[in-house]
Protein backbone atom coordinates (compact mmCIF):
# COMPACT_ATOMS: atom_id res chain seq x y z
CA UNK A 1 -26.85 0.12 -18.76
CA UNK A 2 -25.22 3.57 -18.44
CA UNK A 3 -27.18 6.99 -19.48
CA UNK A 4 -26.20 6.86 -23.18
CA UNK A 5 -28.39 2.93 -23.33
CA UNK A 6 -24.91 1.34 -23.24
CA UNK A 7 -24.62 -2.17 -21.50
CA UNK A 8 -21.98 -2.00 -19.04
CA UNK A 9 -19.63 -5.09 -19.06
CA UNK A 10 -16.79 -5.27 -16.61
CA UNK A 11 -14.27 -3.88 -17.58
CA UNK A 12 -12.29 -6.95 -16.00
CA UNK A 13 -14.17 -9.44 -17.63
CA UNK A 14 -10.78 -10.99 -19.91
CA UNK A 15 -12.90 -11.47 -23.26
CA UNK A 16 -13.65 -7.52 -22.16
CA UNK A 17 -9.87 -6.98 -21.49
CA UNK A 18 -8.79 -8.63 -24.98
CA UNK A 19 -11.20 -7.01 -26.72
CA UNK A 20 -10.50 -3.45 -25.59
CA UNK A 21 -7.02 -4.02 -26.30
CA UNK A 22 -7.62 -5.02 -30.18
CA UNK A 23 -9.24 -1.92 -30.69
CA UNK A 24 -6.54 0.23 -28.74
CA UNK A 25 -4.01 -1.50 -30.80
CA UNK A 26 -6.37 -1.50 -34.07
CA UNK A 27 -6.57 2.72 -33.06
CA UNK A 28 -2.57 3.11 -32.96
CA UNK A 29 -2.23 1.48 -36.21
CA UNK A 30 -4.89 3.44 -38.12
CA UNK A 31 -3.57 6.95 -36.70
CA UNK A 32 -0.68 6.16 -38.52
CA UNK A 33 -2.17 6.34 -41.53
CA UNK A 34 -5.10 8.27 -40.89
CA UNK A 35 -6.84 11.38 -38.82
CA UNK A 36 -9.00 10.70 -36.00
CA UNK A 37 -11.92 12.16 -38.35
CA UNK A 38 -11.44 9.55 -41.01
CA UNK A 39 -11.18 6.66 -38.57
CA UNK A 40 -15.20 4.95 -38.41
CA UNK A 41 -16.42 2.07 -36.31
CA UNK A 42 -15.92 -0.35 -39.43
CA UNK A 43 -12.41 0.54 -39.84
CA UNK A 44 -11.82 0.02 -36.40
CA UNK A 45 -13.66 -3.02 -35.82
CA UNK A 46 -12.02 -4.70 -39.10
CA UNK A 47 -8.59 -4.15 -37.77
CA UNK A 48 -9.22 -5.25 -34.54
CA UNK A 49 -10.87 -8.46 -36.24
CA UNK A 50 -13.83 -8.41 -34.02
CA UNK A 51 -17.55 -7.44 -35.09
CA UNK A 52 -19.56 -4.35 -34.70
CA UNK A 53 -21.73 -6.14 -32.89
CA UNK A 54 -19.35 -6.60 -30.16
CA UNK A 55 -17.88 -2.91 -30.41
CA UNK A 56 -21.67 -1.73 -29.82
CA UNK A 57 -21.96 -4.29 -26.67
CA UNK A 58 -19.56 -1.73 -25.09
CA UNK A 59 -19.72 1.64 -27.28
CA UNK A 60 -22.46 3.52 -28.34
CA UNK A 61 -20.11 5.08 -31.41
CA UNK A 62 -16.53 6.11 -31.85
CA UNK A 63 -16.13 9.24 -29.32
CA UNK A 64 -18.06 7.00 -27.16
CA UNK A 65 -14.97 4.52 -27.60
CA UNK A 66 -12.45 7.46 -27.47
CA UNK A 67 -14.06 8.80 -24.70
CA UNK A 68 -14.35 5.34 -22.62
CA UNK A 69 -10.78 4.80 -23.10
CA UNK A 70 -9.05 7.97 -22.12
CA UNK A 71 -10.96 7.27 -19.03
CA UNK A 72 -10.08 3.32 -18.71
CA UNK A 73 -6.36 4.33 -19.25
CA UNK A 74 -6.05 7.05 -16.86
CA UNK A 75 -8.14 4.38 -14.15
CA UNK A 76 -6.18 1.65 -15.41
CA UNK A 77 -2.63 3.34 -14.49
CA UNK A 78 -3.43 4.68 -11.15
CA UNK A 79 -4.75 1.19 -9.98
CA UNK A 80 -1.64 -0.37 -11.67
CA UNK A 81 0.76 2.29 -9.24
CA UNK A 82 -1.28 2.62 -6.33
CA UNK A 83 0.88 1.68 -3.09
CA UNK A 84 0.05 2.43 0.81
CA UNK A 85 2.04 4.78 2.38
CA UNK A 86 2.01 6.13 6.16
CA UNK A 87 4.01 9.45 6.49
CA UNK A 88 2.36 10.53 9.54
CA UNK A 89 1.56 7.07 11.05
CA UNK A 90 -2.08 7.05 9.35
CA UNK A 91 -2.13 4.75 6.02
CA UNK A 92 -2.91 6.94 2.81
CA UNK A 93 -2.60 5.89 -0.77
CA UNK A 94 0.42 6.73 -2.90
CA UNK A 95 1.87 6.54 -6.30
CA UNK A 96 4.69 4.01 -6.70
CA UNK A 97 6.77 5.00 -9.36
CA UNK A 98 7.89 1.63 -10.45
CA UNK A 99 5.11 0.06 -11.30
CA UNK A 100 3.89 3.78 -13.16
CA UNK A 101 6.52 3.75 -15.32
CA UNK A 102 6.66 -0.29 -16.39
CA UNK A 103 2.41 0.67 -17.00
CA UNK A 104 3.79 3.10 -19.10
CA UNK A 105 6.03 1.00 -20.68
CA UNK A 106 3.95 -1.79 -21.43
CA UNK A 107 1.12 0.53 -22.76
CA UNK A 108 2.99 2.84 -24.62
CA UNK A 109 1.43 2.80 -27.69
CA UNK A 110 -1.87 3.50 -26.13
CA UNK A 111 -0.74 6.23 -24.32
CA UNK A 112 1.22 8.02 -26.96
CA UNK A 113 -1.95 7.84 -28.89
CA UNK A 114 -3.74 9.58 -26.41
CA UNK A 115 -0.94 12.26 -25.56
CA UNK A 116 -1.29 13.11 -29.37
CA UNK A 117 -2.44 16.40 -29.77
CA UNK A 118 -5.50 15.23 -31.88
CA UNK A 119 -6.88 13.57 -28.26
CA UNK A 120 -7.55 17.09 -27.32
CA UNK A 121 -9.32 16.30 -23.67
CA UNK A 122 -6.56 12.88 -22.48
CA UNK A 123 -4.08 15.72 -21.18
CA UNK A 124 -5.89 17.95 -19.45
CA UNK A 125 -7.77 15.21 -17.55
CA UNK A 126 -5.10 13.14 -17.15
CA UNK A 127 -3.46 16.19 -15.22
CA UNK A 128 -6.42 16.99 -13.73
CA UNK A 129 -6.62 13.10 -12.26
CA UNK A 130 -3.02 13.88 -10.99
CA UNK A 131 -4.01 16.84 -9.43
CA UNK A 132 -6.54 15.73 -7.64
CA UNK A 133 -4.58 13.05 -6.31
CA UNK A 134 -1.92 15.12 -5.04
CA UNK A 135 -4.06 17.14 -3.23
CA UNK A 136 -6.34 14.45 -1.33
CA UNK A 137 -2.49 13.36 -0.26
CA UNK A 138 -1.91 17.32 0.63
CA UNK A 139 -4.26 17.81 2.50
CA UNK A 140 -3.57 14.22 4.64
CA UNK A 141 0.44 14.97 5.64
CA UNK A 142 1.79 17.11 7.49
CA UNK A 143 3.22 20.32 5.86
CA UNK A 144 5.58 22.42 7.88
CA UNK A 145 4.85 25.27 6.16
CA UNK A 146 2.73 26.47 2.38
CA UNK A 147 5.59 27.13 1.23
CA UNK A 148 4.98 26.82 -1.71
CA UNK A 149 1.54 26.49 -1.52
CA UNK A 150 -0.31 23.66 -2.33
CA UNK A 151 -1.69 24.11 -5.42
CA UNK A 152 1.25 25.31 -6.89
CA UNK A 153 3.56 22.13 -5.91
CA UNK A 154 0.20 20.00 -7.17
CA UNK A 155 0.74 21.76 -10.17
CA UNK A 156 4.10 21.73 -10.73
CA UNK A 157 4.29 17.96 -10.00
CA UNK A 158 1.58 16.81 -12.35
CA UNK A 159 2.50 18.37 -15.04
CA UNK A 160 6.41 17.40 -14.38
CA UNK A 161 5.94 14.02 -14.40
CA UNK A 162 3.19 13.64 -17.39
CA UNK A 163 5.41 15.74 -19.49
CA UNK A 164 8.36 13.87 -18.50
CA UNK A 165 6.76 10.54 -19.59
CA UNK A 166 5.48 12.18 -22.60
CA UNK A 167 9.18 13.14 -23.59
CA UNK A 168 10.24 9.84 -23.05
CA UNK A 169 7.28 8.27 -25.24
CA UNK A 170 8.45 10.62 -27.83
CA UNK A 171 12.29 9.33 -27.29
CA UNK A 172 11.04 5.71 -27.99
CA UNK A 173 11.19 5.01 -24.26
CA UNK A 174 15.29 4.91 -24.34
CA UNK A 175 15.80 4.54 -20.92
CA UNK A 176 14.69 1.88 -18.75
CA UNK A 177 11.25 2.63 -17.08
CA UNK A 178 12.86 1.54 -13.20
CA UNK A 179 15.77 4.12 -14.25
CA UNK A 180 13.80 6.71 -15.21
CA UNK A 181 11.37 6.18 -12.62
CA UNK A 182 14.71 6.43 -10.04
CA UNK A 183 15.91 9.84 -11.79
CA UNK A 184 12.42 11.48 -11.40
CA UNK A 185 12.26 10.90 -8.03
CA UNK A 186 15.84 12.20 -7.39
CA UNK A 187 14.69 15.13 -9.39
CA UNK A 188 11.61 16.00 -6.81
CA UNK A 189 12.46 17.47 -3.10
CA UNK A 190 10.03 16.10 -0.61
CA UNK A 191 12.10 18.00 1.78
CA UNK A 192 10.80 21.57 0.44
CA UNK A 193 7.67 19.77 -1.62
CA UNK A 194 6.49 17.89 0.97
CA UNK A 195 3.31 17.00 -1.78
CA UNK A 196 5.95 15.23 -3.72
CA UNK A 197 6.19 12.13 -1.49
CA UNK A 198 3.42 10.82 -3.03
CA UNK A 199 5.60 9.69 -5.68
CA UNK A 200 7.22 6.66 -3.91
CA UNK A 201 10.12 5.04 -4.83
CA UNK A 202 8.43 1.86 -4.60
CA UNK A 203 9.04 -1.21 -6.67
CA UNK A 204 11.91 -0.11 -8.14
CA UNK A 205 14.82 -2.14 -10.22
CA UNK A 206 17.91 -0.66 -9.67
CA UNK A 207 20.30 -3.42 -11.61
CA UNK A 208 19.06 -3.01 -14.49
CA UNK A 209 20.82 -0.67 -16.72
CA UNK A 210 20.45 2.98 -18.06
CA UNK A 211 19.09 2.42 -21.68
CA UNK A 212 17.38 -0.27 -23.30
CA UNK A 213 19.10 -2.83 -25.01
């Protein structure tokens, strides 16, 4: 039981698993049609088909739910992209960009629901998560120089790639998630952003085509 009296279930469990995603997809439907204000715990829990009794297993109310899954989301993708990496011999953990942007791909809907500017707090600490990622992996390599300093190639990074995926959830995801995964990290110079080889070019696809079909 957390500090708001909630039970806490693993998040792993699968009946946990399903039932998060009926509500995520129950949420995406009902913001089409409604503002976060007018969506209640009865709406939600009637579109997702389950009871409240099961919603308050896991949520103490509806910002409780909002809340819980910004943060599942933002957990959920950096598990789903983590990768090894060993620039300086040591192993430290890295972002691999194919299996970020196929995440993004398959979870789309939940995520462009969250980048939507009535989630006020996903942004900011989703680029905050990003940050503080890049830096932990800063701080680990080797950096000829700070030039530019850290925090400004942490920043510039973040905020590159979320806004990049954020364009392409806005483009209905036209290109390919291994191609655009491939043309981001052609974009970033590891060379003179030595920060930015934390984005790996791991698990990419490279046959498949441009746009989707």
């Amino acid at each position: 039981m957390n500090e708001k009296g909630v039970t806490i279930i693993s998040q792993t469990d699968p009946r946990v698993v399903r039932t998060n995603e009926r509500l995520r997809m129950a949420l995406s439907h009902l913001l089409q049609q409604n503002s976060l204000k007018q969506i209640s715990v009865q709406k939600l829990t009637q579109t997702a088909e389950i009871t409240r009794g099961t919603f308050y297993l896991h949520y103490q109310d509806k910002v409780d739910f909002f809340e819980q899954t910004e943060q599942q989301v933002i957990d959920e993708w950096l598990v789903a992209a983590k990768t090894t990496l060993a620039p300086n011999g040591e192993p430290v953990s890295g972002f691999a960009l194919g299996p970020a942007l196929r995440f993004a791909d398959d979870h789309h809907q939940i995520l462009a629901v969250l980048l939507h500017p009535q989630f006020t707090q996903f942004r900011p600490r989703l680029i905050q998560r990003f940050e503080q990622e890049l830096s932990h992996f800063g701080e680990q390599v080797d950096r000829l120089n700070d030039e530019p300093p850290l925090d400004v190639q942490v920043a510039f990074l973040a905020t590159a790639f979320i806004g990049l995926v954020q364009h392409w959830l806005r483009d209905d995801r036209r290109y390919r998630p291994d191609y655009l995964a491939n043309s981001f990290y052609q974009m970033i110079t590891p060379e003179t952003m030595p920060v930015a080889a934390w984005f790996a070019p791991v698990g990419l696809d490279l046959t498949v085509g441009v746009e989707k079909a």
